[in-house]
Protein backbone atom coordinates (compact mmCIF):
# COMPACT_ATOMS: atom_id res chain seq x y z
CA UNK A 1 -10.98 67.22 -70.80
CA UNK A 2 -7.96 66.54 -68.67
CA UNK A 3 -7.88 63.62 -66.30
CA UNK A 4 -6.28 64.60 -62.61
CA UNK A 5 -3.61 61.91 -62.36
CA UNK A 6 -4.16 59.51 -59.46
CA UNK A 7 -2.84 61.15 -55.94
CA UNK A 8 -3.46 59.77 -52.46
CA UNK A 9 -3.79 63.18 -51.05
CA UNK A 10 -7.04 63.73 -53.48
CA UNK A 11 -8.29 60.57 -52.02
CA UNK A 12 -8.05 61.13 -48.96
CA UNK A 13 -9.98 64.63 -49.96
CA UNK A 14 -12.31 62.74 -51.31
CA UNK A 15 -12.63 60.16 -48.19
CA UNK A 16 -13.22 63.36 -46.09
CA UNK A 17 -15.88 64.43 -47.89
CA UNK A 18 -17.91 60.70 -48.24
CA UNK A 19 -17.72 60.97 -44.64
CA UNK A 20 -18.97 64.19 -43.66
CA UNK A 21 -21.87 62.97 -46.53
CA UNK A 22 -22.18 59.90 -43.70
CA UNK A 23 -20.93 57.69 -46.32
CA UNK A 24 -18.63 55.70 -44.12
CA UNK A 25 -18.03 52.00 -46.94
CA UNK A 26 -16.36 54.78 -49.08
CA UNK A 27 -15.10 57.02 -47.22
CA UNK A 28 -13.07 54.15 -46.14
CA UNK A 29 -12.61 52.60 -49.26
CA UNK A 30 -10.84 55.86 -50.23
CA UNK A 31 -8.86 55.98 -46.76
CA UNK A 32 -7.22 52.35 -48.06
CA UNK A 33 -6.68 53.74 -51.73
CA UNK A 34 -4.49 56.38 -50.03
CA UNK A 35 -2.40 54.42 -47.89
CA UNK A 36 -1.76 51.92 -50.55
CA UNK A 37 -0.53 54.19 -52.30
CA UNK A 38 1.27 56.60 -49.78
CA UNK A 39 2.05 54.17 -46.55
CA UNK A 40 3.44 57.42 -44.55
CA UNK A 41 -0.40 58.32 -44.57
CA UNK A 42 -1.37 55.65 -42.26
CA UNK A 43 -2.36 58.80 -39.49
CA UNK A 44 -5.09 60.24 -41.83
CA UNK A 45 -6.60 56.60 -41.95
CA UNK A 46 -6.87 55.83 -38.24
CA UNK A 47 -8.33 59.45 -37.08
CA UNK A 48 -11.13 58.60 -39.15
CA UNK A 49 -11.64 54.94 -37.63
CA UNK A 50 -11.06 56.69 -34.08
CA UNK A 51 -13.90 58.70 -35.18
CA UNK A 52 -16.03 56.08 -36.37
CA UNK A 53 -15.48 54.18 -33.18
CA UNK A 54 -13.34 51.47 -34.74
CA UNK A 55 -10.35 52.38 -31.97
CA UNK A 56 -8.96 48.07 -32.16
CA UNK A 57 -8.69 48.86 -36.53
CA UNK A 58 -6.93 52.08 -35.68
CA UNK A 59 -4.98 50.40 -32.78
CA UNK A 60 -3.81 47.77 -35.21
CA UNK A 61 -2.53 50.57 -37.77
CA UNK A 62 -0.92 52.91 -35.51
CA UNK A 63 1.42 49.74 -34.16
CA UNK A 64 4.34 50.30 -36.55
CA UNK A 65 3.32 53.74 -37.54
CA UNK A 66 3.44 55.65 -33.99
CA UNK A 67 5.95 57.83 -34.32
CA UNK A 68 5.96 61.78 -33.74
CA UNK A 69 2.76 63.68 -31.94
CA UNK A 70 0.30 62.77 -34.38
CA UNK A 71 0.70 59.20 -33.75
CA UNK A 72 1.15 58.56 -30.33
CA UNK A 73 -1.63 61.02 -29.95
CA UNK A 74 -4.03 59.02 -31.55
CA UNK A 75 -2.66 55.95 -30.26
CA UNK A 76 -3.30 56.58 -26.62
CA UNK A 77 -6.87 58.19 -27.59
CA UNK A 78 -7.27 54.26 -29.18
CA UNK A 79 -6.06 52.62 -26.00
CA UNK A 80 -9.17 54.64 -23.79
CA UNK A 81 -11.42 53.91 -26.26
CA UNK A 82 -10.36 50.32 -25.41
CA UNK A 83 -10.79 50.99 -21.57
CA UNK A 84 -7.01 49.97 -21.63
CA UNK A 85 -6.37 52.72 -19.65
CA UNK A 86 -3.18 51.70 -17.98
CA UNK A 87 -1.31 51.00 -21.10
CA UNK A 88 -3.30 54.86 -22.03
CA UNK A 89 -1.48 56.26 -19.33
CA UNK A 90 2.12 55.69 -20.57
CA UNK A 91 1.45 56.57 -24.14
CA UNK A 92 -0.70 60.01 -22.68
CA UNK A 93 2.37 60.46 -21.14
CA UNK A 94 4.49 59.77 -24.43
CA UNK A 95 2.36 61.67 -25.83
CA UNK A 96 2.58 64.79 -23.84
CA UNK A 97 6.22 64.71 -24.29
CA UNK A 98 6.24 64.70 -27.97
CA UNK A 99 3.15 67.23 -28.20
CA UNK A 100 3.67 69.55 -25.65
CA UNK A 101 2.89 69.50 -22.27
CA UNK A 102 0.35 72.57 -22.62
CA UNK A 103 -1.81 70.41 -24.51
CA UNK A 104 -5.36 70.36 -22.99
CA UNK A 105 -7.18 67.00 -24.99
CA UNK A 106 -3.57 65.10 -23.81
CA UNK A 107 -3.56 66.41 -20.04
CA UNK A 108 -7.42 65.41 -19.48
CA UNK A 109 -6.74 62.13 -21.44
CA UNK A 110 -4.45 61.23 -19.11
CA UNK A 111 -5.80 62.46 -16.08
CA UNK A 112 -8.96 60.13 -17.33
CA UNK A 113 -7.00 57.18 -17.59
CA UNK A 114 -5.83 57.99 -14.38
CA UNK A 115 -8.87 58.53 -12.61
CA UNK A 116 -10.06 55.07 -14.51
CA UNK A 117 -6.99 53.08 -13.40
CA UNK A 118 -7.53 54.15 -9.42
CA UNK A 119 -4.16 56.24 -9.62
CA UNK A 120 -4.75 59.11 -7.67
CA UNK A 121 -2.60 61.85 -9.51
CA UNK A 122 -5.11 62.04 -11.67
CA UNK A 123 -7.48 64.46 -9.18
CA UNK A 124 -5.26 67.06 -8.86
CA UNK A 125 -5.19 67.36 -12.64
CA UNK A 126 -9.04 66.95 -13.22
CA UNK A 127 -9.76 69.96 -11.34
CA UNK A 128 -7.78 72.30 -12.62
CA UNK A 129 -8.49 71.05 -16.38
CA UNK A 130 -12.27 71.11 -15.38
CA UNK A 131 -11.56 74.60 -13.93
CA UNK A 132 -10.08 75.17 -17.75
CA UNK A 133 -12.95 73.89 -19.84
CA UNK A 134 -16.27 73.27 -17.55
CA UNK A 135 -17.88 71.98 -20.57
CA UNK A 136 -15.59 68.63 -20.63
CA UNK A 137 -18.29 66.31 -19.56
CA UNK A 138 -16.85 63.32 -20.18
CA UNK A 139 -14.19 63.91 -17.95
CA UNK A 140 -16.51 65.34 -15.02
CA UNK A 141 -18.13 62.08 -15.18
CA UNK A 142 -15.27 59.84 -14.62
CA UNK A 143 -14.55 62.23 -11.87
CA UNK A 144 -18.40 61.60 -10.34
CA UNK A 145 -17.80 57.69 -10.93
CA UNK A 146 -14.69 58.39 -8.57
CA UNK A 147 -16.57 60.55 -5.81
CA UNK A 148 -19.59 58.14 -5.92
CA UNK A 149 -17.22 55.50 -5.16
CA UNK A 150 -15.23 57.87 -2.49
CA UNK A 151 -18.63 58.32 -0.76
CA UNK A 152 -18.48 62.23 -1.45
CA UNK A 153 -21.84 63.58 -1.72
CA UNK A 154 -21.04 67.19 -1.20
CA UNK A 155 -18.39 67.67 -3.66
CA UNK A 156 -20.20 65.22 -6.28
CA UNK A 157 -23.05 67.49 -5.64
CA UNK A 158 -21.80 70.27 -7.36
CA UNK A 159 -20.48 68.42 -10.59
CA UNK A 160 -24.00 66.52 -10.92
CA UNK A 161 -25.99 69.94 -10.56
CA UNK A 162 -23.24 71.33 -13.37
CA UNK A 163 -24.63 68.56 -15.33
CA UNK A 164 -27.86 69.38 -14.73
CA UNK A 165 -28.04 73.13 -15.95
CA UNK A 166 -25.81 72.17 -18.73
CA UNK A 167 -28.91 70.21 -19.73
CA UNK A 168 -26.73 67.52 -20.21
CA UNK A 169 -27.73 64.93 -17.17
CA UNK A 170 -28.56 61.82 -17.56
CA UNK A 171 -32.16 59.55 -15.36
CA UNK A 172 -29.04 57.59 -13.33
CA UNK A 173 -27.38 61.10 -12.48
CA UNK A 174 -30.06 63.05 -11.69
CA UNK A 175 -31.45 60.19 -8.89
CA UNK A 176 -27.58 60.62 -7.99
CA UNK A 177 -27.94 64.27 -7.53
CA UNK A 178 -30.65 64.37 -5.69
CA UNK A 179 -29.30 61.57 -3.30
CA UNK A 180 -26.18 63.54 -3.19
CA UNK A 181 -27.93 67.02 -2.02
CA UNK A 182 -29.61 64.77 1.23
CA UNK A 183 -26.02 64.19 2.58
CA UNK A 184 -26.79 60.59 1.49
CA UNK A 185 -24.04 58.37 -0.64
CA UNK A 186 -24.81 57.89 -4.12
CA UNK A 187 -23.89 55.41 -6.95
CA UNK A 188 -22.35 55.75 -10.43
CA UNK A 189 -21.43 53.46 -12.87
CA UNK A 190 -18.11 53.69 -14.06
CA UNK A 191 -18.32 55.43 -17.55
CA UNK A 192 -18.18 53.70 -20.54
CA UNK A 193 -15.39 53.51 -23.15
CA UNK A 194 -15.80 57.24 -25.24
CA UNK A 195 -16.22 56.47 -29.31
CA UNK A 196 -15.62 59.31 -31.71
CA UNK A 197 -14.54 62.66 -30.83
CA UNK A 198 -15.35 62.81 -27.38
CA UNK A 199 -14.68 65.59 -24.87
């Protein structure tokens, strides 16, 4: 029987599939056998620590190896995981340049870091992308945190009742809804760090 000779691309297939089997040790173990031996690779490795909500490893990786879409892509998706979100908004904005501007996970990435950072050109953007894709719930919320802190009831009504028949609210959003639907100012904390693939 013929042995396949050693290749980092079937390790990384393999990595792939230990991880959609949830078996993350080696799934990663395979990850490193790849980039040993092919050190252009090093994108492959830090998607899947972005997605295992290891965004400092993949940070640390991406450093040297940025260049191109790909990499700044997942390097400023690393720096919001963080909650570094000012440094996220320049390498969003890198990003977008080398990616395309069309590109809906970049705009909303930076328009989050935005939002997150107290720069207000990220509102303009957060509408229209939420206008885009109304299931982005991740975004919406940083967008409540910013309303609750605005004192907008009326206009945070309407996102927190989207939340709602999404089925996707939350105890501490739906006591802000129905604060929010009296006229009366309501309270959000600001939103955690996302892990994984988030929206």
């Amino acid at each position: 029987r013929a042995i396949l000779p050693e290749r980092a691309d079937r390790h990384r297939q393999a990595a792939r599939v230990m991880d959609q089997l949830g078996l993350v040790e080696e799934s990663e173990t395979l990850f490193r056998r790849a980039l040993s031996m092919e050190p252009s690779g090093v994108h492959f490795y830090a998607q899947a620590l972005l997605s295992w909500g290891r965004p400092g490893d993949a940070l640390m990786l991406l450093q040297a190896e940025r260049q191109g879409c790909s990499g700044e892509r997942m390097y400023s998706q690393a720096l919001l995981q963080l909650d570094r979100v000012e440094e996220a908004v320049g390498a969003f904005t890198q990003a977008l340049r080398l990616c395309g501007a069309s590109d809906w996970t970049l705009r909303a990435g930076l328009a989050k870091a935005r939002l997150l950072s107290g720069d207000t050109r990220g509102e303009d953007a957060v509408k229209r992308l939420l206008e885009e894709r109304p299931d982005a719930h991740g975004l919406r919320r940083a967008w409540l945190w910013v309303l609750s802190r605005r004192g907008r009831p009326v206009e945070g009504t309407r996102h927190l009742e989207h939340l709602k028949y999404a089925g996707v609210i939350r105890s501490d959003e739906a006591a802000a809804l129905d604060r929010a639907r009296r006229g009366l100012p309501f309270k959000l904390d600001r939103p955690t760090p996302p892990t994984g693939q988030a929206r």
